[in-house]
Protein backbone atom coordinates (compact mmCIF):
# COMPACT_ATOMS: atom_id res chain seq x y z
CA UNK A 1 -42.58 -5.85 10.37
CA UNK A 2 -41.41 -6.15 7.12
CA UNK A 3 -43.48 -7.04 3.85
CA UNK A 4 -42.73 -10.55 4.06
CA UNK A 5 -43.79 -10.94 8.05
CA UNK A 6 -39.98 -12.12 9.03
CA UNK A 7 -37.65 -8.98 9.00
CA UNK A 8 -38.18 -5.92 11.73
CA UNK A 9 -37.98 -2.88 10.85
CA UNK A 10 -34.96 -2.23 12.29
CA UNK A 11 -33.69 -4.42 10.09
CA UNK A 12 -35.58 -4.13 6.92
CA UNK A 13 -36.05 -0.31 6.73
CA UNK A 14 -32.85 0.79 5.03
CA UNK A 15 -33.37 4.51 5.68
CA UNK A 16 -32.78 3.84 9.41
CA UNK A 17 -29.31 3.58 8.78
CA UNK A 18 -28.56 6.87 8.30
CA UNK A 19 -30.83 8.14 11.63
CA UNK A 20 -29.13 10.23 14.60
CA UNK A 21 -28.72 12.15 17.29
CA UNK A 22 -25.97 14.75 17.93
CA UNK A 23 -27.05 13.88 21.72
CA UNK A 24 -26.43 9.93 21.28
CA UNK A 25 -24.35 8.70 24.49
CA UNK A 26 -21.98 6.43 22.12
CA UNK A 27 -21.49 6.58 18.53
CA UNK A 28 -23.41 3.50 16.57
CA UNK A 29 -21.75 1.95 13.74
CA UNK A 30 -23.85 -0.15 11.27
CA UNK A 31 -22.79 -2.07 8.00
CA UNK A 32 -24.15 -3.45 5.11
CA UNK A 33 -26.39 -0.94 4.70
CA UNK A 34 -27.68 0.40 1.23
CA UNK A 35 -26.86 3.90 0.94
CA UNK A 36 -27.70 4.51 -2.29
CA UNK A 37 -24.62 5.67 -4.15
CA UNK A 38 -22.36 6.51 -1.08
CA UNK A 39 -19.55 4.37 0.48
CA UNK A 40 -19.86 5.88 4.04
CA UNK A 41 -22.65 7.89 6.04
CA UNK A 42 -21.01 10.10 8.87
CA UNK A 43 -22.51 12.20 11.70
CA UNK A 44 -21.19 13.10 14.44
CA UNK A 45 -22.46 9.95 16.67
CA UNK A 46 -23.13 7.72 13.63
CA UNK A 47 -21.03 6.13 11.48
CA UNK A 48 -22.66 3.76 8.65
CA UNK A 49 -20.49 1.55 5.84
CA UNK A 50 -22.53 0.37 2.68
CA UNK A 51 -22.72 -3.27 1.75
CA UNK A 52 -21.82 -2.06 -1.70
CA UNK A 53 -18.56 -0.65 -0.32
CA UNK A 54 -16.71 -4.71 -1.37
CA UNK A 55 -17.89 -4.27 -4.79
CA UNK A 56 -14.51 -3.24 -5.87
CA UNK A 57 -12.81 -6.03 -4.52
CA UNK A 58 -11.94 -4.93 -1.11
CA UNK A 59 -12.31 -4.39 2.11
CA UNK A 60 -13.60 -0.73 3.78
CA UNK A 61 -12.65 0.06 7.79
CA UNK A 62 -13.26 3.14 10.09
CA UNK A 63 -10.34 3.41 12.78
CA UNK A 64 -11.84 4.51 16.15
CA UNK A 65 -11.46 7.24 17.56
CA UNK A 66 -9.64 8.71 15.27
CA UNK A 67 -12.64 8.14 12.62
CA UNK A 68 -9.99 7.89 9.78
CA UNK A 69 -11.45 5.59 6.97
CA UNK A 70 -9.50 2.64 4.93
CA UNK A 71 -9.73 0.84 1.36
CA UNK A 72 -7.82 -2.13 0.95
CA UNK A 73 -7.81 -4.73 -1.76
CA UNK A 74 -4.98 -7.02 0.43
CA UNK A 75 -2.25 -5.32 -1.02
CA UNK A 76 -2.24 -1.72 0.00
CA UNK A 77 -4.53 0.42 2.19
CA UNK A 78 -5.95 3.78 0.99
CA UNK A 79 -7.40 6.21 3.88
CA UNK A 80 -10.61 7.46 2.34
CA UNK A 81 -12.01 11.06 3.43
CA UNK A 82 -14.43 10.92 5.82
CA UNK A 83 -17.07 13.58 6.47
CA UNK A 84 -18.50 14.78 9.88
């Protein structure tokens, strides 16, 4: 349980979000995750966005299965290298 007796772990522990296991039956996809100075964590059966990923104004996507990754303020959409 978190500090403040509320929030799980699961929820409050940040460094979870970047946990896996090439042996995972599915891939697991989380957002608004802090990853501490990265847009996008990538393994090959997680995927993680970054809640600081709208701070430019926009909107970041992963397309399944391909795993291709978009940035788009409304107007255009950039695909974004994604590792893994």
């Amino acid at each position: 349980m978190h500090r403040d007796g509320n929030t799980p772990d699961a929820l409050s522990d940040k460094a979870r979000a970047t946990r896996h296991d090439p042996d995972w039956e599915r891939v697991v996809v989380s957002s608004h995750t802090h990853l501490h100075g990265q847009a996008i964590f990538s393994a090959p059966r997680r995927v993680c966005i970054s809640a600081t990923s709208d701070h430019r104004g926009g909107l970041l996507a992963v397309q399944f299965p391909e795993r291709r990754c978009w940035w788009t303020n409304g107007d255009e959409a950039t695909e974004i290298a994604m590792r893994a």
